[in-house]
C-alpha atoms as a PDB file:
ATOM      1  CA  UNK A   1       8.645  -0.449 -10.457  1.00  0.00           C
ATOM      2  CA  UNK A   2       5.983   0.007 -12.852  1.00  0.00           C
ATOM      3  CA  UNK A   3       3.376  -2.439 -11.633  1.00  0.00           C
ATOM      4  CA  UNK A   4      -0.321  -2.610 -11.141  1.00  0.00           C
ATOM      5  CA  UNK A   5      -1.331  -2.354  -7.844  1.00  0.00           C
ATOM      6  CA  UNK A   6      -2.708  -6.252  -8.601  1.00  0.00           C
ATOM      7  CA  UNK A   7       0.877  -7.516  -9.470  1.00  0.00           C
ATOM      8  CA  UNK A   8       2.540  -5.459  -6.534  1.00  0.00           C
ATOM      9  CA  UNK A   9      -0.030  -7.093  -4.133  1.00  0.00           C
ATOM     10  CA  UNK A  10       0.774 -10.900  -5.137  1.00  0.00           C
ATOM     11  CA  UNK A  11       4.684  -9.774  -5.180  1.00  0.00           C
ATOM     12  CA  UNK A  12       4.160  -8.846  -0.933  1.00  0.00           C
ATOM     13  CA  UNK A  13       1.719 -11.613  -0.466  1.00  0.00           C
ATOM     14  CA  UNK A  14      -0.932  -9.126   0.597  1.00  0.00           C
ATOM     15  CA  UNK A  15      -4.362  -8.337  -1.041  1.00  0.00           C
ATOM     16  CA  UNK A  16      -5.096  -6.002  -3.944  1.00  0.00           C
ATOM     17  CA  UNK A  17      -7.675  -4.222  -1.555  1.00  0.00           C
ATOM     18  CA  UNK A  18      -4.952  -3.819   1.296  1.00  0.00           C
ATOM     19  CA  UNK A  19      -2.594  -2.110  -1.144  1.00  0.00           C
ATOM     20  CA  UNK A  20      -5.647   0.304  -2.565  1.00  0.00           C
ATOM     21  CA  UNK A  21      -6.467   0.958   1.169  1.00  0.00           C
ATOM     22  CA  UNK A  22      -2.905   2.070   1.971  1.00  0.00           C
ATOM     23  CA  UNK A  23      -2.520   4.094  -0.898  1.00  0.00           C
ATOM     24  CA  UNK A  24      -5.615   6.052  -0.650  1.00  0.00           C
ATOM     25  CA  UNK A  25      -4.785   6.354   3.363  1.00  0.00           C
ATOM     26  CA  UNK A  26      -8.162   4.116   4.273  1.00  0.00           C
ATOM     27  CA  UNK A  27      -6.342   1.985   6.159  1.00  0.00           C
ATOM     28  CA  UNK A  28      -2.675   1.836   7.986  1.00  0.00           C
ATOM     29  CA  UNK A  29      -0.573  -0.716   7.511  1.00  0.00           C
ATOM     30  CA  UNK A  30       1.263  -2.579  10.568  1.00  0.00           C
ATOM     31  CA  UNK A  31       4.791  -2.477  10.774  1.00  0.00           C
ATOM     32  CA  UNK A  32       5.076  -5.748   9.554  1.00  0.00           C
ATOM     33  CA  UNK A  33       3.191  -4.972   6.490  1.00  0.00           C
ATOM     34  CA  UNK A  34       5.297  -1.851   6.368  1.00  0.00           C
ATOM     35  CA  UNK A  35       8.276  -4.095   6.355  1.00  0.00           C
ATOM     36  CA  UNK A  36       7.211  -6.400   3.171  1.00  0.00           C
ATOM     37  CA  UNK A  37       6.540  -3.473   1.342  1.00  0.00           C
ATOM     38  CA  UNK A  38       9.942  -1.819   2.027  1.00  0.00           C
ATOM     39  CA  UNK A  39      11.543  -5.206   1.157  1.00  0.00           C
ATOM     40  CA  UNK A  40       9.344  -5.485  -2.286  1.00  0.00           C
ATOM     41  CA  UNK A  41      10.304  -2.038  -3.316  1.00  0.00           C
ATOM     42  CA  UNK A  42      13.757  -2.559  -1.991  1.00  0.00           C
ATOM     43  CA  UNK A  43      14.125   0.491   0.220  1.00  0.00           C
ATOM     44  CA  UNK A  44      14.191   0.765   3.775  1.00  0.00           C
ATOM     45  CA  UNK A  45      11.441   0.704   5.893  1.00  0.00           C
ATOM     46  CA  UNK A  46      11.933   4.219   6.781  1.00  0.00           C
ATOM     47  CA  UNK A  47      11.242   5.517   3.750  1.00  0.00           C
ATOM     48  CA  UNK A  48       7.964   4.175   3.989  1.00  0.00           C
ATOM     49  CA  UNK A  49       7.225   6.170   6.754  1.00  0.00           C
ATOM     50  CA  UNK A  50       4.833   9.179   6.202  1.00  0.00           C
ATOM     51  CA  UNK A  51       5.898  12.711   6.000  1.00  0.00           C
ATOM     52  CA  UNK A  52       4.521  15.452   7.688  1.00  0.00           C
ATOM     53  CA  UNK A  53       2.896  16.496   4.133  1.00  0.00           C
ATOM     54  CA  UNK A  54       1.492  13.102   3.600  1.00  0.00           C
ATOM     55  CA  UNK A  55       0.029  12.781   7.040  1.00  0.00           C
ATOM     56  CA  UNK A  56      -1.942  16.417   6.317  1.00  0.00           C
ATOM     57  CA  UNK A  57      -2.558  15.443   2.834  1.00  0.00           C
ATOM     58  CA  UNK A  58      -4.370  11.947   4.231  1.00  0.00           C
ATOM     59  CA  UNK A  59      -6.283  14.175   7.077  1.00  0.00           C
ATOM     60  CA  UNK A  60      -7.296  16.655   4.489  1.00  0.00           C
ATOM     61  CA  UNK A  61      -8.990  13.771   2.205  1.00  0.00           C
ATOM     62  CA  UNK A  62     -10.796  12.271   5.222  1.00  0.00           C
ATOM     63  CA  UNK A  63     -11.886  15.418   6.606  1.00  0.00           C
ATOM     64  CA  UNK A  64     -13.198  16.210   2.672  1.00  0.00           C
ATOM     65  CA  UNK A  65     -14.904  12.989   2.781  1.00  0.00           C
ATOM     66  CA  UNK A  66     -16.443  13.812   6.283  1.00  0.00           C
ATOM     67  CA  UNK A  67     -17.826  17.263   4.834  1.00  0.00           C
ATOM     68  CA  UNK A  68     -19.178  15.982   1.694  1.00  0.00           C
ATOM     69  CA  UNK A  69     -20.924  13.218   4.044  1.00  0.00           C
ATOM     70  CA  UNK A  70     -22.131  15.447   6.374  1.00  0.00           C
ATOM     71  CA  UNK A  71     -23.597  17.901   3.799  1.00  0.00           C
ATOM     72  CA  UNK A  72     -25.627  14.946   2.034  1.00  0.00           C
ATOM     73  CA  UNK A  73     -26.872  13.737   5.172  1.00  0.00           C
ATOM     74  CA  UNK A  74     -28.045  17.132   6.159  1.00  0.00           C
ATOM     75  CA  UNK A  75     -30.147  16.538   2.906  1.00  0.00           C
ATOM     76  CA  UNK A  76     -32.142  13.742   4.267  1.00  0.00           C
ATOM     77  CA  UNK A  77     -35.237  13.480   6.498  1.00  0.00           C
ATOM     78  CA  UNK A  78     -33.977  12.129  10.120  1.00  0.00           C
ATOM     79  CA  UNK A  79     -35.419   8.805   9.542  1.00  0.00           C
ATOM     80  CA  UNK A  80     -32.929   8.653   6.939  1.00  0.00           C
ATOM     81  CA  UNK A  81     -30.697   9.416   9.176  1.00  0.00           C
ATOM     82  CA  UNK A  82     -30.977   7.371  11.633  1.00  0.00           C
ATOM     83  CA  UNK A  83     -31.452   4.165   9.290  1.00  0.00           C
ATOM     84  CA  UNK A  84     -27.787   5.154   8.023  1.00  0.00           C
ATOM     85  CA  UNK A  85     -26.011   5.279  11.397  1.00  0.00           C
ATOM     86  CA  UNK A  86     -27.835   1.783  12.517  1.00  0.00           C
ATOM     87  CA  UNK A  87     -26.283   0.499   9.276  1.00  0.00           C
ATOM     88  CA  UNK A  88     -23.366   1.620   9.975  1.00  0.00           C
ATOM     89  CA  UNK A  89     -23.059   0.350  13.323  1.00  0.00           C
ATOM     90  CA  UNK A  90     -24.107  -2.700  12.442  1.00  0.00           C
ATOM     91  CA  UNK A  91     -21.867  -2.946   9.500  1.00  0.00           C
ATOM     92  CA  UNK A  92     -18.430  -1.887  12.139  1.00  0.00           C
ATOM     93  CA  UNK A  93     -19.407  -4.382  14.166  1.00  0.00           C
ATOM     94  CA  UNK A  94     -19.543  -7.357  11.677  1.00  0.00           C
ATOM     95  CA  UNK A  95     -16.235  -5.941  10.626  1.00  0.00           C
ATOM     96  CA  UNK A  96     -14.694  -6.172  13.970  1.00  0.00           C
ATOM     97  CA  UNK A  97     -15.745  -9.856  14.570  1.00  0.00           C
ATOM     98  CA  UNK A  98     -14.583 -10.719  11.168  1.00  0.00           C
ATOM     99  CA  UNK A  99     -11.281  -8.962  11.564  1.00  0.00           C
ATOM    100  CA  UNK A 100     -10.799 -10.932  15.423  1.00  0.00           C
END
């Protein structure tokens, strides 16, 4: 359809940042979001639906970004460390209140 992720976003009523998520496998979409973007790209919904390529090709880019995080953090002292995974915790769990 040749349209920005921006413009494809407004078109299903969902946000820019929920398209970019999809797309780069972040995040996956409910059915129902599955469903308005099947209907915006006028295709059925099972087309959507990931292949057995895209579902290695997803694992491969988080596993990647699990390496190259691992490797860096094996680069820090352990107070380091362990300042990162409070911060992270504490940053999931923000997330999950805002997202109940």
């Amino acid at each position: 359809m040749k349209l920005t992720q921006s413009q494809f976003a407004e078109i299903c009523n969902l946000s820019e940042d929920s398209i970019g998520k999809i797309e780069r496998c972040v995040t996956i979409p409910t059915i129902e979001t599955l469903y308005k973007i099947a209907k915006n790209l006028k295709m059925p919904v099972e087309n959507m639906l990931p292949s057995y390529k895209d579902k290695e090709r997803c694992r491969n880019e988080v596993s990647d970004e699990l390496t190259a995080l691992l490797n860096y953090l094996r680069s820090r002292p352990s107070e380091d460390i362990k300042f990162i995974h409070e911060l992270a915790v504490k940053i999931f769990e923000r997330k999950n209140r805002v997202s109940l």
